[in-house]
N, C-alpha and C. Protein backbone atom coordinates (compact mmCIF):
# COMPACT_ATOMS: atom_id res chain seq x y z
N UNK A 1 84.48 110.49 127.19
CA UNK A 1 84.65 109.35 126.33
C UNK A 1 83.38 108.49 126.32
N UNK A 2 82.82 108.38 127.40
CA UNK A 2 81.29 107.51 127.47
C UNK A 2 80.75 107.92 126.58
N UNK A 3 80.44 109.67 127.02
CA UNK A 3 79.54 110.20 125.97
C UNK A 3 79.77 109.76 124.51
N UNK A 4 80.91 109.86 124.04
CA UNK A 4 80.92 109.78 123.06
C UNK A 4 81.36 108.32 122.33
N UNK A 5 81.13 107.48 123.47
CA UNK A 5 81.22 105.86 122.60
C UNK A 5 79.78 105.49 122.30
N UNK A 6 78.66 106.31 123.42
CA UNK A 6 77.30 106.11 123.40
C UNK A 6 76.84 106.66 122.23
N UNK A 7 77.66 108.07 121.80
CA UNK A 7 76.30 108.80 120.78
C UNK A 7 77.30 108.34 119.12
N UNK A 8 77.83 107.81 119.39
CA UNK A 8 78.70 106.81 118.04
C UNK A 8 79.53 107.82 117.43
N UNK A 9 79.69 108.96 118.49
CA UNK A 9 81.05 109.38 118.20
C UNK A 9 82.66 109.23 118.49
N UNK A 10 82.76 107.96 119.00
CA UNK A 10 83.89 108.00 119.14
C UNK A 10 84.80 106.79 118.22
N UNK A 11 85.94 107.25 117.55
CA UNK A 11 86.39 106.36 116.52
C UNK A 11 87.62 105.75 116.60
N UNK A 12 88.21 105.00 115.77
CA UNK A 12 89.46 104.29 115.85
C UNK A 12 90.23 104.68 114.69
N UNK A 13 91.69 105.30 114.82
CA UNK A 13 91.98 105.69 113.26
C UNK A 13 92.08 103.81 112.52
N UNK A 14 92.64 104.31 111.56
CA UNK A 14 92.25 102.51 110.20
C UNK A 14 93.22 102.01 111.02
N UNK A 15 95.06 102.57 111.07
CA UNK A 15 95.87 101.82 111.46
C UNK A 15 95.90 101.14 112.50
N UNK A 16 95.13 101.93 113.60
CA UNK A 16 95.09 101.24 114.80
C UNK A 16 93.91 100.09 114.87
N UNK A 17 92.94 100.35 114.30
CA UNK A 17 91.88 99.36 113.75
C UNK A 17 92.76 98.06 112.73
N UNK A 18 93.61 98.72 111.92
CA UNK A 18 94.31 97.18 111.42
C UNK A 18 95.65 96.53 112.54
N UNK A 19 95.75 97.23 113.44
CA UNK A 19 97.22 96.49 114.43
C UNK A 19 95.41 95.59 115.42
N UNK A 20 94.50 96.11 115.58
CA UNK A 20 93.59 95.54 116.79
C UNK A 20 93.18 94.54 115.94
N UNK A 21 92.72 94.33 114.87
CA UNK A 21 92.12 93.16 114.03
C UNK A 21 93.36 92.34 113.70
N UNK A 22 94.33 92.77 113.52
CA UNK A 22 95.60 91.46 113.14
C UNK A 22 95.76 90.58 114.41
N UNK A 23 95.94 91.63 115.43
CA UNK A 23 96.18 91.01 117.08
C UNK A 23 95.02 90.07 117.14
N UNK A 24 94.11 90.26 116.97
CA UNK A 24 92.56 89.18 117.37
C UNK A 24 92.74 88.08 116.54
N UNK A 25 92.85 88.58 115.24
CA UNK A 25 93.52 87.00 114.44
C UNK A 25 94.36 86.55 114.49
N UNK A 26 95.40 86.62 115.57
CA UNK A 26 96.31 85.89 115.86
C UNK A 26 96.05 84.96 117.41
N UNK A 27 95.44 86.05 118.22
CA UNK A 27 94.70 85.17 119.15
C UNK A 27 93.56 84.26 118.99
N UNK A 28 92.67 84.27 117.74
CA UNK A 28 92.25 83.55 117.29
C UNK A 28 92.71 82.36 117.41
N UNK A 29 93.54 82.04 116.88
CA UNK A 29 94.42 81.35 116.07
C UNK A 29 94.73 80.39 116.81
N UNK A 30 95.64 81.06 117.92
CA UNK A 30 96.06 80.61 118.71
C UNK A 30 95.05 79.27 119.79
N UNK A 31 94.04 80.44 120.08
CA UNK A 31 92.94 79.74 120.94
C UNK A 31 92.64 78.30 119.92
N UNK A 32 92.79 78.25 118.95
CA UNK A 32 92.02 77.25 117.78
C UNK A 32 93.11 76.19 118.05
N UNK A 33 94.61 76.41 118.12
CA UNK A 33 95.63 75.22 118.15
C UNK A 33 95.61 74.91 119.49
N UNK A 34 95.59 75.43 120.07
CA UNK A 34 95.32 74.96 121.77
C UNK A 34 94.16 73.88 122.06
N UNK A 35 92.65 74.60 121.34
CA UNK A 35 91.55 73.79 121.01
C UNK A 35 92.39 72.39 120.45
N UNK A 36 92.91 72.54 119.49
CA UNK A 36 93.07 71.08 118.93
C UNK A 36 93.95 70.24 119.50
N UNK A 37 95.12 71.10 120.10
CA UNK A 37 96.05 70.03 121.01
C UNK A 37 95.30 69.56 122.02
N UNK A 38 94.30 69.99 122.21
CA UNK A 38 93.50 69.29 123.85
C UNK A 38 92.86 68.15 123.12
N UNK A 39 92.42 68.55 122.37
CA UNK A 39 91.40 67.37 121.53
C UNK A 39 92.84 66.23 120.96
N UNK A 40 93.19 66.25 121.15
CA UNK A 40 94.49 65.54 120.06
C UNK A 40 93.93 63.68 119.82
N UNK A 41 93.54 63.37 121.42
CA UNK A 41 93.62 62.40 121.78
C UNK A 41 92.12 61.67 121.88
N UNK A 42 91.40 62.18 121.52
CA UNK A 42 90.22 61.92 121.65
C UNK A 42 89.67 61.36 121.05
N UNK A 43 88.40 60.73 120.70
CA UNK A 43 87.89 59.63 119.47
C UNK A 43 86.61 60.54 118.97
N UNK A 44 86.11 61.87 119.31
CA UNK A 44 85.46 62.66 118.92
C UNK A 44 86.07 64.00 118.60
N UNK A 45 85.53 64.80 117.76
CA UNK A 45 85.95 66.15 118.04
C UNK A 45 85.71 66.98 118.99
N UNK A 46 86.32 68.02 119.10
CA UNK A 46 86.51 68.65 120.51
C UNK A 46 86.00 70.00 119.74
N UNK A 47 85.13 70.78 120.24
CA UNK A 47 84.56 72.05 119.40
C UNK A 47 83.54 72.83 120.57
N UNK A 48 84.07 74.13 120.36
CA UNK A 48 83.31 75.12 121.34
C UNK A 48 82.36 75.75 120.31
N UNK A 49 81.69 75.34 120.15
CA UNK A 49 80.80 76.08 119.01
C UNK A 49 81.06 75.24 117.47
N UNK A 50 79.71 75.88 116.67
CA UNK A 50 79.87 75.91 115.12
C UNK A 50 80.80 75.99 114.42
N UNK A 51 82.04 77.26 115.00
CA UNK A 51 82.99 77.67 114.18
C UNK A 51 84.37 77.80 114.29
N UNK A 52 84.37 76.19 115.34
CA UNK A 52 85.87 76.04 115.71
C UNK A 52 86.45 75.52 114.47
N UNK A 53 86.22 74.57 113.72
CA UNK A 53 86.66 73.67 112.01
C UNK A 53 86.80 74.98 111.10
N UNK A 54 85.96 75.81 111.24
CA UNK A 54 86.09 76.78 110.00
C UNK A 54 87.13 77.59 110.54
N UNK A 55 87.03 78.09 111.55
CA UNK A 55 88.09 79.26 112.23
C UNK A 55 89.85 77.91 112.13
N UNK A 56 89.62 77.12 112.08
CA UNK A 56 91.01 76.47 111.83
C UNK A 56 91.05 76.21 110.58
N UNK A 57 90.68 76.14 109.78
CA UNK A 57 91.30 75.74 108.56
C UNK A 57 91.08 77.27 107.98
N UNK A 58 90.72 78.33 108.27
CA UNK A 58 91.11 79.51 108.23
C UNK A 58 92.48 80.19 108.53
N UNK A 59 92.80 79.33 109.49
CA UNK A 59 93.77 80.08 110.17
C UNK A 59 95.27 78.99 109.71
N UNK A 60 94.63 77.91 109.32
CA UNK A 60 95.56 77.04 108.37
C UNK A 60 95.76 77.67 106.65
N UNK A 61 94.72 78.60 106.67
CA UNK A 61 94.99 78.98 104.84
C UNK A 61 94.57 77.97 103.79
N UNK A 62 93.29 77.44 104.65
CA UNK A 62 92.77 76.38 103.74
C UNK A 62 91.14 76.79 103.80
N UNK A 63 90.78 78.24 104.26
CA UNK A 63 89.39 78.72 104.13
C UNK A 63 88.96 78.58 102.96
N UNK A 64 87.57 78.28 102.28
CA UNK A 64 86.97 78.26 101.26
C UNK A 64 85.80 78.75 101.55
């Protein structure tokens, strides 16, 4: 299996590639409302990076 994650032969069928990408955007997600309940109270924003605001209003269905 090394060998073949190294020489870029080794693959993921689609379905299991779409159950692993739904799962991540849901932990996404998750991590992002947690982010904001900590921040709830604060008089600044609370942000681990650039793309905590975008990754939430993404995950709110308000991406543009």
């Amino acid at each position: 299996m090394h060998a073949q994650a190294r020489s870029g032969g080794l693959t993921l069928d689609e379905d299991a590639a779409d159950r692993l990408l739904t799962e991540l955007d849901t932990i996404r997600c998750r991590v992002d409302e947690l982010i904001e309940a900590a921040g709830a109270g604060l008089d600044v924003p609370l942000g681990f990076g650039d793309n905590t605001t975008s990754c939430t209003r993404w995950c709110a269905g308000t991406w543009t």
